[in-house]
C-alpha atoms as a PDB file:
ATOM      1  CA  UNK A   1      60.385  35.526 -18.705  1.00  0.00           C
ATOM      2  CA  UNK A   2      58.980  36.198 -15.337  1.00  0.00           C
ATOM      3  CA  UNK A   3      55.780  37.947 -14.754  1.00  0.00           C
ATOM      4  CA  UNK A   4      57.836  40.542 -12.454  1.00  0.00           C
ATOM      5  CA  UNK A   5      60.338  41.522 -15.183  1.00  0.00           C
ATOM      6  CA  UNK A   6      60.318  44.637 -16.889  1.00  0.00           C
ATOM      7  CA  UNK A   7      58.996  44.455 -20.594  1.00  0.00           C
ATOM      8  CA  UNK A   8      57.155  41.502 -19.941  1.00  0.00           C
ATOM      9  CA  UNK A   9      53.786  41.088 -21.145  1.00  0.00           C
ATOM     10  CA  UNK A  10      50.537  38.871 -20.172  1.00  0.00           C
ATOM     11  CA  UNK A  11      47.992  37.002 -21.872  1.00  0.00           C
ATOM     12  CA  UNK A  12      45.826  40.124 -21.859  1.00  0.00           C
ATOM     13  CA  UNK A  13      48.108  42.673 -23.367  1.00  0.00           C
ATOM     14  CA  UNK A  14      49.283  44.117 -20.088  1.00  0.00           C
ATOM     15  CA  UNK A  15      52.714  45.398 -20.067  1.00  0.00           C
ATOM     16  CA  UNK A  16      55.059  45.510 -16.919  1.00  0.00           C
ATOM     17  CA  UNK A  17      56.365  48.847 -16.960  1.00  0.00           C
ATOM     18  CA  UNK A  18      58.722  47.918 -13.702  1.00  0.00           C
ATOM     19  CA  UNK A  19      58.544  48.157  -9.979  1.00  0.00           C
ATOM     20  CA  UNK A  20      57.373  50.769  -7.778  1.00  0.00           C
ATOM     21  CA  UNK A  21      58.952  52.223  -4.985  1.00  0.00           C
ATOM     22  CA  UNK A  22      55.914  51.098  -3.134  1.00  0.00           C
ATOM     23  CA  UNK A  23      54.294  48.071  -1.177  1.00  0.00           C
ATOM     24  CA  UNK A  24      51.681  46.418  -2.946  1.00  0.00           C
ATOM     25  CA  UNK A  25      48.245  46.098  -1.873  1.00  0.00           C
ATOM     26  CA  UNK A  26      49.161  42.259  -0.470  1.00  0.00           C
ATOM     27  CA  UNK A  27      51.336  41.648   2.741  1.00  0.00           C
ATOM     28  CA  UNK A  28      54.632  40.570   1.448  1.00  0.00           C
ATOM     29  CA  UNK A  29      53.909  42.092  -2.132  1.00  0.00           C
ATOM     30  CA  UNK A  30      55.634  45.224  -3.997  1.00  0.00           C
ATOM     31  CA  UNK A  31      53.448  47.407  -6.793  1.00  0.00           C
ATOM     32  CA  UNK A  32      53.933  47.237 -10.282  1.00  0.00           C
ATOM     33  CA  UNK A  33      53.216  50.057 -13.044  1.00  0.00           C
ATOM     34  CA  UNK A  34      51.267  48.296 -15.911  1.00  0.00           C
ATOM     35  CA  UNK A  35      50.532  49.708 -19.039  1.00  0.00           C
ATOM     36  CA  UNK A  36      47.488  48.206 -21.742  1.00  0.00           C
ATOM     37  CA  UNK A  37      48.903  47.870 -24.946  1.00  0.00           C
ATOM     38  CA  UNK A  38      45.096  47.917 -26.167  1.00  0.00           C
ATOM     39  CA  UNK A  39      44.042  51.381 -24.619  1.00  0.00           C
ATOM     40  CA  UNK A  40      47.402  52.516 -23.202  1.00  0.00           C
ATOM     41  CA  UNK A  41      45.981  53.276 -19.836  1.00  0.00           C
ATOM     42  CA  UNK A  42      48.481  52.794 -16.694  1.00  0.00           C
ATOM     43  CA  UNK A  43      48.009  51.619 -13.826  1.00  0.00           C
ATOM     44  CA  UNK A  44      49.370  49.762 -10.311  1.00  0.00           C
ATOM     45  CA  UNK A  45      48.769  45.990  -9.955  1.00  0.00           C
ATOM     46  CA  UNK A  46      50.411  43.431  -6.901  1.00  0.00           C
ATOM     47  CA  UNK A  47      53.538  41.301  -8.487  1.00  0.00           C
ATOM     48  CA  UNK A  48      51.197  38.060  -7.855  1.00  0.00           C
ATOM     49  CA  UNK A  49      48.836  39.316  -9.782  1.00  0.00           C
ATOM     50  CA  UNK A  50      50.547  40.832 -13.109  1.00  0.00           C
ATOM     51  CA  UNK A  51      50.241  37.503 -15.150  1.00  0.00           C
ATOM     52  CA  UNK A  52      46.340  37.373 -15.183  1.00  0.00           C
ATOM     53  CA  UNK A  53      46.010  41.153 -14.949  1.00  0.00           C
ATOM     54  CA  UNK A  54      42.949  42.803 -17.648  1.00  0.00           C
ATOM     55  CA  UNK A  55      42.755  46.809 -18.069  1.00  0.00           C
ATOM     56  CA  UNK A  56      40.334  48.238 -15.881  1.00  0.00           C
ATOM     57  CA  UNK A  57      39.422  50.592 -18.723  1.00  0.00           C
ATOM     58  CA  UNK A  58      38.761  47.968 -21.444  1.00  0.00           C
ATOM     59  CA  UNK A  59      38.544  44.876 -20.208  1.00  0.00           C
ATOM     60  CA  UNK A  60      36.410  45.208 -17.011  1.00  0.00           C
ATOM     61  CA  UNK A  61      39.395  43.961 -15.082  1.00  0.00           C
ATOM     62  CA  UNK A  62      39.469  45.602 -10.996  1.00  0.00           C
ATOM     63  CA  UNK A  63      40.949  48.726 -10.253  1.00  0.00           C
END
């Protein structure tokens, strides 16, 4: 499964909860809604960068 499908989930627990109806903060990129299946905080990450994305609540990942 692709990083940029819906459902998918990366090596740190991060779940792709779809795309945004927004550009991402990369030229060329869209926004994504992740959700931490640790903490269940949500947040926006770049496509490029959902596969090595960490929480930034729990695992001191960027914001």
């Amino acid at each position: 499964m692709k990083s940029t499908n819906e459902g998918y989930i990366n090596r740190n627990n991060q779940e792709n909860q779809g795309k945004l109806n927004e550009e991402g903060t990369l030229r060329g990129q869209s926004a994504y809604q992740i959700k931490c299946l640790n903490c269940e905080f949500v947040y926006k990450a770049n496509g490029c960068d959902i596969f090595q994305r960490k929480c930034p609540k729990c695992q001191k990942g960027r914001s």
